[in-house]
N, C-alpha and C. Protein backbone atom coordinates (compact mmCIF):
# COMPACT_ATOMS: atom_id res chain seq x y z
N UNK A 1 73.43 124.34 50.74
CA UNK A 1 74.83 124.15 51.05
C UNK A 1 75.20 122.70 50.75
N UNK A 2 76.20 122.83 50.63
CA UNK A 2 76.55 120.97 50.12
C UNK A 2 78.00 120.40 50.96
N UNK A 3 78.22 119.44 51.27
CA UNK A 3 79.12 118.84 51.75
C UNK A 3 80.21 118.29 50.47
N UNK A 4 81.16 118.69 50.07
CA UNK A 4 82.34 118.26 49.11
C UNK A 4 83.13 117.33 49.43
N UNK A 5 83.46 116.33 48.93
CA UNK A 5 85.27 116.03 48.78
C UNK A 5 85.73 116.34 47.68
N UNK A 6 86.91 116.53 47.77
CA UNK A 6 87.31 117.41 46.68
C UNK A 6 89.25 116.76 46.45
N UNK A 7 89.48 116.42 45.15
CA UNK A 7 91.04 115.93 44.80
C UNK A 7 91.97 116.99 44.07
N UNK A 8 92.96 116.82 44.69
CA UNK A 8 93.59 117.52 44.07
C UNK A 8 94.30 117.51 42.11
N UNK A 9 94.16 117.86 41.49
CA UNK A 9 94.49 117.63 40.12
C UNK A 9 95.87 117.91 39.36
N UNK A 10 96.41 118.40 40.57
CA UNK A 10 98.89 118.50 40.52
C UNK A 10 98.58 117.14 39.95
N UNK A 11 99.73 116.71 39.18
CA UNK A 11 100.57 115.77 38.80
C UNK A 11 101.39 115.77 39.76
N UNK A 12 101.52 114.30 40.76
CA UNK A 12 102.48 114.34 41.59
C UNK A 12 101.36 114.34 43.45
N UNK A 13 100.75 115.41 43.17
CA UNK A 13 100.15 115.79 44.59
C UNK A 13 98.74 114.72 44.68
N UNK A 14 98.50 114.44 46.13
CA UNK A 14 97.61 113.35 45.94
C UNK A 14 96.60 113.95 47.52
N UNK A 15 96.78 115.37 47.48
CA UNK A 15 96.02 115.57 48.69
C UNK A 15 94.34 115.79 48.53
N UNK A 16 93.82 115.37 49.40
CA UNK A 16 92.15 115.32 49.29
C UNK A 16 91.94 116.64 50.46
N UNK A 17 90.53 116.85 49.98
CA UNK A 17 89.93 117.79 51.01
C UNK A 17 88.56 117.81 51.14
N UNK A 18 88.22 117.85 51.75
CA UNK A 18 86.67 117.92 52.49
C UNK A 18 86.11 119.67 53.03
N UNK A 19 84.87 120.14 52.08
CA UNK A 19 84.70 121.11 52.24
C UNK A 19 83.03 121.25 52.13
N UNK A 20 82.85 122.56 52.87
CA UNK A 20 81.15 122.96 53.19
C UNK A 20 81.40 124.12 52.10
N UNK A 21 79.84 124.73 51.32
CA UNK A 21 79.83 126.08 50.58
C UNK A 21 79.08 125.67 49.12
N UNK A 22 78.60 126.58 48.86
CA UNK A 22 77.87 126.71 47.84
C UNK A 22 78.33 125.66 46.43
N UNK A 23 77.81 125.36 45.62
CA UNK A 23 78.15 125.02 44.50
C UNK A 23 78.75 125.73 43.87
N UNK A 24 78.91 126.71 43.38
CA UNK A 24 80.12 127.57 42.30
C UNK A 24 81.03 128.12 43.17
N UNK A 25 80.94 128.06 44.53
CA UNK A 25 82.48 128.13 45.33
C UNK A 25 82.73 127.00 45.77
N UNK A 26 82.38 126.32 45.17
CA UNK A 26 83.34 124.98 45.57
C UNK A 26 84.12 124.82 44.13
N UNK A 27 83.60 124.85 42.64
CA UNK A 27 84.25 124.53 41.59
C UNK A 27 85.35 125.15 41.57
N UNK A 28 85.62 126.37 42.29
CA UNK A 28 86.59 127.52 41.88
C UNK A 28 87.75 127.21 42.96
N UNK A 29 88.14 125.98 43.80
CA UNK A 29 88.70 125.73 44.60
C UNK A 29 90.24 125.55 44.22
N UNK A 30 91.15 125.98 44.60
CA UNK A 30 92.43 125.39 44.60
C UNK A 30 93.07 124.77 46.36
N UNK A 31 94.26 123.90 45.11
CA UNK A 31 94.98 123.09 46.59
C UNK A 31 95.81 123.98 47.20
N UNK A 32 95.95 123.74 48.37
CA UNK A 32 96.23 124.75 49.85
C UNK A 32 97.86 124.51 49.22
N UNK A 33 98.46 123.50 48.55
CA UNK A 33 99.80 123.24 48.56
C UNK A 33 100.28 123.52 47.25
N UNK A 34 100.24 123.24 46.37
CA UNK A 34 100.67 123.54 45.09
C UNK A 34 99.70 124.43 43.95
N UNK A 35 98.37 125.12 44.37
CA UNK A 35 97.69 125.88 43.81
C UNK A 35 97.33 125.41 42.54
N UNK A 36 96.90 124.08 42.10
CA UNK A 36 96.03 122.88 41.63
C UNK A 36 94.78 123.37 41.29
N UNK A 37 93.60 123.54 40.39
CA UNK A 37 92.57 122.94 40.63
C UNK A 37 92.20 121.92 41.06
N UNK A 38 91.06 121.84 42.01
CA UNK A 38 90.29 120.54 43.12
C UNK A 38 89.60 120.35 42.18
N UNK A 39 89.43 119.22 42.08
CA UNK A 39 87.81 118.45 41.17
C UNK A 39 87.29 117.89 42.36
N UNK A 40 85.97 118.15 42.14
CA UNK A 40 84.81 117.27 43.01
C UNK A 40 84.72 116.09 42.82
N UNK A 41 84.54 115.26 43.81
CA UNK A 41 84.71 113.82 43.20
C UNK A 41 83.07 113.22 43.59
N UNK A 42 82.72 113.91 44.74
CA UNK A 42 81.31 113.04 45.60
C UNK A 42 80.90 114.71 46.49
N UNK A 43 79.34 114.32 46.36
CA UNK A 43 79.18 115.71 46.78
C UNK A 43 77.53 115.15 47.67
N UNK A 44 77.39 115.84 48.95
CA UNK A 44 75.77 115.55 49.73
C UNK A 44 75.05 117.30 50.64
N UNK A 45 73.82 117.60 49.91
CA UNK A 45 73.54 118.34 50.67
C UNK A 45 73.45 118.54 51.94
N UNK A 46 73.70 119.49 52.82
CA UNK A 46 73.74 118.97 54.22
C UNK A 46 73.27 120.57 54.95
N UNK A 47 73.31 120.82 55.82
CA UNK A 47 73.09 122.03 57.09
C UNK A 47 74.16 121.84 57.89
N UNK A 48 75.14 123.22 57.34
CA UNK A 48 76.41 123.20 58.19
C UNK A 48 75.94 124.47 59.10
N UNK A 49 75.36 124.32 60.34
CA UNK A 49 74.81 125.06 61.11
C UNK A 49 75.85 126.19 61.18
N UNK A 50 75.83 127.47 61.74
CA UNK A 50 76.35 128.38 61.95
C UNK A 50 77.55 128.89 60.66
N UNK A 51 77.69 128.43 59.87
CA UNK A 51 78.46 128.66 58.87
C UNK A 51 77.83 130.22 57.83
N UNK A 52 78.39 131.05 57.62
CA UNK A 52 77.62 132.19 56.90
C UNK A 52 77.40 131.73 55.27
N UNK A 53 76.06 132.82 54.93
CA UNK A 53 76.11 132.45 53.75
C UNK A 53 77.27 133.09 52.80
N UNK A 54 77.38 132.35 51.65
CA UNK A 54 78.33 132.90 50.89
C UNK A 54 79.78 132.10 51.10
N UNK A 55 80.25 131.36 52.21
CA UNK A 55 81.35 131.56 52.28
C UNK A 55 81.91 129.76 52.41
N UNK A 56 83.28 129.69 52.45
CA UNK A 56 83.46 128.25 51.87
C UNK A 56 84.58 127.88 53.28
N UNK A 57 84.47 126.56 53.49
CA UNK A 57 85.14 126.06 54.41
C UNK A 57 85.89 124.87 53.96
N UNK A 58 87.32 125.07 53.90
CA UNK A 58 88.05 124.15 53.72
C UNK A 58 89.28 122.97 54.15
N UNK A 59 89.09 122.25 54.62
CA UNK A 59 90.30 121.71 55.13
C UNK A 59 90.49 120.22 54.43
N UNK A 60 92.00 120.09 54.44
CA UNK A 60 92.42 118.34 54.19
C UNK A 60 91.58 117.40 55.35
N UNK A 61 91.61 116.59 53.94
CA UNK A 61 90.60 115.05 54.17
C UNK A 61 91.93 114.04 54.57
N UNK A 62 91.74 113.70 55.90
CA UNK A 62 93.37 112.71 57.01
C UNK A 62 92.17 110.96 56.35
N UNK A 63 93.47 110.49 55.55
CA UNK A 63 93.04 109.15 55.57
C UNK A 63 92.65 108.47 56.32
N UNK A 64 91.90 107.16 56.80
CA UNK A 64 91.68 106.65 57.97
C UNK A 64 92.30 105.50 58.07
């Protein structure tokens, strides 16, 4: 399983997202807002405990 951030690729849209899930469900990602392909930008294997296999978890990345 891998840990993602992930950008949005709209012209115009500048939202990020941070997501758990496989490698080829993460490439296939679109933005929650304008239906964009996400490009991966930085990626770390990790153990997202209780999460099923197969399946992808996504939410916006809140600036700090």
């Amino acid at each position: 399983m891998l840990y993602a951030i992930l950008d949005c690729t709209g012209s115009g849209c500048d939202i990020a997202y941070e997501a758990w899930g496989e490698a080829q469900d993460l490439e296939v990602l679109t933005c929650e807002e304008c239906g964009s392909p996400l490009q991966i930008v930085a990626f770390a294997n990790t153990d997202r405990g209780g999460a099923a296999p197969g399946s992808v978890e996504l939410q916006q990345r809140h600036a700090a």
